[in-house]
N, C-alpha and C. Protein backbone atom coordinates (compact mmCIF):
# COMPACT_ATOMS: atom_id res chain seq x y z
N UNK A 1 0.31 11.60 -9.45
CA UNK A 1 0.74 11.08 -8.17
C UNK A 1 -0.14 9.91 -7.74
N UNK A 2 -1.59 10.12 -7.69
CA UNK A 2 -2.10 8.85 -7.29
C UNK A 2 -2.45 8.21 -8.36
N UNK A 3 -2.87 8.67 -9.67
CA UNK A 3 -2.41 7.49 -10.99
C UNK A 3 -1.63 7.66 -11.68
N UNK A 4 -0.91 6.52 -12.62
CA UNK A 4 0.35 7.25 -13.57
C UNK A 4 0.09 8.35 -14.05
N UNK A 5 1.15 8.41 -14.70
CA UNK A 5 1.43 9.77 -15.75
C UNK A 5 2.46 9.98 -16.17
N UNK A 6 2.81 10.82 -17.05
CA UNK A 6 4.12 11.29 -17.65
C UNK A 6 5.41 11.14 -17.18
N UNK A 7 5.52 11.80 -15.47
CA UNK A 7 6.63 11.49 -14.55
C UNK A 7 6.46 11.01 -13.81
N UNK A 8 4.77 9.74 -13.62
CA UNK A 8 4.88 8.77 -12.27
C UNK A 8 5.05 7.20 -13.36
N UNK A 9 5.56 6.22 -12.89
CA UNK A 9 5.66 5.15 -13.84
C UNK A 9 4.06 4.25 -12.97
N UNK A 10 4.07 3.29 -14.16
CA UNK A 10 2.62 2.90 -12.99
C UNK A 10 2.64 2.16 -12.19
N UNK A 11 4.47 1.36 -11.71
CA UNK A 11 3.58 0.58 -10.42
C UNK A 11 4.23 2.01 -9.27
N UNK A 12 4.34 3.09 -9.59
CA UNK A 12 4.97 3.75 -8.77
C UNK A 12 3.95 4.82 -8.18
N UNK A 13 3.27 4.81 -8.83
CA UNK A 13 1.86 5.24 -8.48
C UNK A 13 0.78 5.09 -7.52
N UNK A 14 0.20 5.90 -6.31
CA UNK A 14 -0.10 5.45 -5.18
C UNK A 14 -1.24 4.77 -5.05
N UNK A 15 -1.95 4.76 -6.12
CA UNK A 15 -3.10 3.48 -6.44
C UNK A 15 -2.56 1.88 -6.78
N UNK A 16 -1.30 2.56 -7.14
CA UNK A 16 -0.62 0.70 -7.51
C UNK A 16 -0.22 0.46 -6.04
N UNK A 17 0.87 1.62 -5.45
CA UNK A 17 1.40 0.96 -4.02
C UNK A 17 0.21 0.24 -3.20
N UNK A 18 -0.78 1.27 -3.11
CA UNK A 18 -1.75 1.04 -2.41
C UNK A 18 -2.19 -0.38 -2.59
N UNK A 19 -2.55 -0.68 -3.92
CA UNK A 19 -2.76 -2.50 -4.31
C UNK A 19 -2.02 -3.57 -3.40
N UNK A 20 -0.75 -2.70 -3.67
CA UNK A 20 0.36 -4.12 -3.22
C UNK A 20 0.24 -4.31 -1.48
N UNK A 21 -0.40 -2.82 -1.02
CA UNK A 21 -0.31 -2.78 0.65
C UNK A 21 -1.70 -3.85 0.79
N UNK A 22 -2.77 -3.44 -0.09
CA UNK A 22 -4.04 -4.10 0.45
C UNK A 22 -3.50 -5.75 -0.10
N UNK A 23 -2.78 -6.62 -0.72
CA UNK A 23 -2.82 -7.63 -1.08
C UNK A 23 -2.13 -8.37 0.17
N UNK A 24 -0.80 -7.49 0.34
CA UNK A 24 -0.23 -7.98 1.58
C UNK A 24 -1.17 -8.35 2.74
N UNK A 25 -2.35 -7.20 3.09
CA UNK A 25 -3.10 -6.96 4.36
C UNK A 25 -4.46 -8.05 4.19
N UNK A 26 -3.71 -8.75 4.86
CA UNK A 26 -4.95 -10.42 4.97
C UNK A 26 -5.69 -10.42 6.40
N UNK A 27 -4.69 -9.96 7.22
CA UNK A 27 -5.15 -9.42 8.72
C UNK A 27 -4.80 -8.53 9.52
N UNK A 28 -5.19 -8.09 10.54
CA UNK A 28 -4.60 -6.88 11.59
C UNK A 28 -3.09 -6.91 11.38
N UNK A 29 -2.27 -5.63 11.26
CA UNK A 29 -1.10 -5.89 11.09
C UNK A 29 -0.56 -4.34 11.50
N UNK A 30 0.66 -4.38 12.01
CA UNK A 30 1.27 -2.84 12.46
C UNK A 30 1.75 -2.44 10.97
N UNK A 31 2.27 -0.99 11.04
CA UNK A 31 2.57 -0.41 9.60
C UNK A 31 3.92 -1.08 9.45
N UNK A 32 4.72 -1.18 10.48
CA UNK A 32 6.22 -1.79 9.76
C UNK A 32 6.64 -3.29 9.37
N UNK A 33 5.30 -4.29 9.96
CA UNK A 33 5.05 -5.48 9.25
C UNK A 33 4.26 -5.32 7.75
N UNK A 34 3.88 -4.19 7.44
CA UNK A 34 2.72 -4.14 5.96
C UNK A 34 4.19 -3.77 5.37
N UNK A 35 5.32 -2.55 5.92
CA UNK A 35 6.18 -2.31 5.09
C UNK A 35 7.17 -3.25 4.84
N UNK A 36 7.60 -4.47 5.18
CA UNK A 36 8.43 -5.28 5.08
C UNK A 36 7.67 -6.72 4.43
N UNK A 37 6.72 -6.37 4.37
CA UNK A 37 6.10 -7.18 3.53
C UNK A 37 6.09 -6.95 2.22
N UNK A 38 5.32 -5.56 2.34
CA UNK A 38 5.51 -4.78 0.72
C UNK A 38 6.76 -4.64 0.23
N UNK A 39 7.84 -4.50 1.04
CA UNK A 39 9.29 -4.33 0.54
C UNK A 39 9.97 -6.01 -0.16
N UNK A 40 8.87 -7.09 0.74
CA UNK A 40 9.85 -8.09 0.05
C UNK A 40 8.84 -8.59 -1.33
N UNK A 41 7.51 -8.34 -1.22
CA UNK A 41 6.88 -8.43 -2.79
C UNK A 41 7.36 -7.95 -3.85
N UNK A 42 7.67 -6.55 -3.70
CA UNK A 42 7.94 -5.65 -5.05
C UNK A 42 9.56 -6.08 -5.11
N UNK A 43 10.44 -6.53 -4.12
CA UNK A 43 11.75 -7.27 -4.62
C UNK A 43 11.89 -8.28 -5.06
N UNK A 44 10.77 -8.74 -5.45
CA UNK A 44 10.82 -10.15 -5.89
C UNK A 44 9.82 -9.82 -7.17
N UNK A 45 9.15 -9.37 -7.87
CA UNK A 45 8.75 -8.43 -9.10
C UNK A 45 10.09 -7.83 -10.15
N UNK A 46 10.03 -8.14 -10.97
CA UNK A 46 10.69 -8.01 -12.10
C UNK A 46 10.68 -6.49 -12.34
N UNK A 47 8.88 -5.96 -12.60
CA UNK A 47 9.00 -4.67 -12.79
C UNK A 47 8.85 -3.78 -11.96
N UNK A 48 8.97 -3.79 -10.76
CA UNK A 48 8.27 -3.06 -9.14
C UNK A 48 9.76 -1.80 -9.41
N UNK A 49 9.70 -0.63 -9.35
CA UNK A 49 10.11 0.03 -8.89
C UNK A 49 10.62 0.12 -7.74
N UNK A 50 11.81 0.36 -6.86
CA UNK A 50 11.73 0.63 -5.49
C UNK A 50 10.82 1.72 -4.63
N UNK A 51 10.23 2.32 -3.82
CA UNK A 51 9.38 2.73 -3.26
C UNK A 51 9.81 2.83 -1.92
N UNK A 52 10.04 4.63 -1.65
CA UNK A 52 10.81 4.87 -0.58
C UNK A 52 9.80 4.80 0.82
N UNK A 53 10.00 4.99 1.85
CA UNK A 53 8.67 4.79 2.85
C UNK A 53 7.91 5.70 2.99
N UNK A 54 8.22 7.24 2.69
CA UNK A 54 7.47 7.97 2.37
C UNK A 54 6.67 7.86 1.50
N UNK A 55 6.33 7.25 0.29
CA UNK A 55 5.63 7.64 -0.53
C UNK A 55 4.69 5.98 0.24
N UNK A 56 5.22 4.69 0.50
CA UNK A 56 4.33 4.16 0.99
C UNK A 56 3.51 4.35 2.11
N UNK A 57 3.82 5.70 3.20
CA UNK A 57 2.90 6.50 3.61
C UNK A 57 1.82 7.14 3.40
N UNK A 58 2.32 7.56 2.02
CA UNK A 58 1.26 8.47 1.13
C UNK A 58 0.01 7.14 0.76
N UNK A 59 0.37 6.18 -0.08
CA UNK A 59 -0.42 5.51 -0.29
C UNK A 59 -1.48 4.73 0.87
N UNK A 60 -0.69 4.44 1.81
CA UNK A 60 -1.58 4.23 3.39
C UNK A 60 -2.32 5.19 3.56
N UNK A 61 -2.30 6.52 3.70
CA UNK A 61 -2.99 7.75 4.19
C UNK A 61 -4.14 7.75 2.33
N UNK A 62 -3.51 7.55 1.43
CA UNK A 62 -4.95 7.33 0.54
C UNK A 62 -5.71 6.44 0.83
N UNK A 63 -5.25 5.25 0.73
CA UNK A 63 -6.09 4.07 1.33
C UNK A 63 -7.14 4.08 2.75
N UNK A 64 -6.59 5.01 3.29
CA UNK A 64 -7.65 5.06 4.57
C UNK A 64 -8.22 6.36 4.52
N UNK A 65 -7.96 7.45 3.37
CA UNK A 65 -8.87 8.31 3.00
C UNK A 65 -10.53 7.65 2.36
N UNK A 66 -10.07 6.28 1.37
CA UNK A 66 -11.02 6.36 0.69
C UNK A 66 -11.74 5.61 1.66
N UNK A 67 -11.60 4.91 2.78
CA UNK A 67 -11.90 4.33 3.56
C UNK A 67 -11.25 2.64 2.92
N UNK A 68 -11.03 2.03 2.56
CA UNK A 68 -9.82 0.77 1.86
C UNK A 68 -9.32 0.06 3.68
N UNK A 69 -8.97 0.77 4.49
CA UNK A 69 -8.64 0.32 5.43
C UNK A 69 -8.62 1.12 6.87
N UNK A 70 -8.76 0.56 7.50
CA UNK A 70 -9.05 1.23 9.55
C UNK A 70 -7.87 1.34 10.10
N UNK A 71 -7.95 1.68 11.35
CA UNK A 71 -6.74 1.47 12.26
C UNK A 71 -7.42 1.29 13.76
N UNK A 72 -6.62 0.55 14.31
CA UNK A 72 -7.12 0.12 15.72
C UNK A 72 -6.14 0.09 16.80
N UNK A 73 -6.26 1.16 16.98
CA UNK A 73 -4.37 1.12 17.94
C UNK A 73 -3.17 1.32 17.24
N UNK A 74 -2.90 0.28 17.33
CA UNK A 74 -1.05 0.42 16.54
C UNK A 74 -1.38 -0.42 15.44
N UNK A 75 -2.77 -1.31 15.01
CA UNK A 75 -2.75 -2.57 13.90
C UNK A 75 -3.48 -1.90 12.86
N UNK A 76 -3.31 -1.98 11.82
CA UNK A 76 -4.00 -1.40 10.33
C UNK A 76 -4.84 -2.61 10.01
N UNK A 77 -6.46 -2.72 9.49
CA UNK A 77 -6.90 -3.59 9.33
C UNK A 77 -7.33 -3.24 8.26
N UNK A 78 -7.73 -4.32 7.09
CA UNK A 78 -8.44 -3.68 5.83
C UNK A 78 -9.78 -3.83 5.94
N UNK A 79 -10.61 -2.95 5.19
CA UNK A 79 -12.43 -2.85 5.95
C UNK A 79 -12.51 -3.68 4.20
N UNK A 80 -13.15 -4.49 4.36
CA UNK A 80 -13.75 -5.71 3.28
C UNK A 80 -15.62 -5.46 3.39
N UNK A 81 -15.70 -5.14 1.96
CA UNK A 81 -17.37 -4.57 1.75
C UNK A 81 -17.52 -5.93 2.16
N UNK A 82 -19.57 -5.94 2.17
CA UNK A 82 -19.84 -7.07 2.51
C UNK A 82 -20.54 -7.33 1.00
N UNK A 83 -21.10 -9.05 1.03
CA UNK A 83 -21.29 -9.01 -0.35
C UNK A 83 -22.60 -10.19 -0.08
């Protein structure tokens, strides 16, 4: 479920979704602007699987498990190490 395997394909996988949410997320953004974003990347991908909104839930709720990204109200922000 969160990496491929046998019956997950790999961009379907919630470490891949998760990629495509953090690439989208450049700045503060509500969840249904990250999902219509992510929805028009992976339609425009050759090999993107479709990806129902549930499971791009799942991958949001990993992503802000591992800490990957915050929330501030209603806006999702991504937390960027420092370097």
């Amino acid at each position: 479920m969160i990496l491929p395997g046998k019956h997950i394909k790999q961009d379907r996988a919630l470490i891949a979704v998760g990629g495509d949410i953090l690439s989208v997320l450049d700045r503060a953004m509500t969840v249904s602007s990250i999902w219509r974003k992510v929805q028009v990347m992976r339609a425009t991908r050759e090999d993107a699987s479709p990806v129902s909104f549930d499971w791009f839930i799942l991958a949001l709720t990993l992503l802000y498990a591992i800490s990957a990204l915050d929330r501030d109200g209603d806006l999702i922000t991504p937390v960027r190490g420092s370097a």
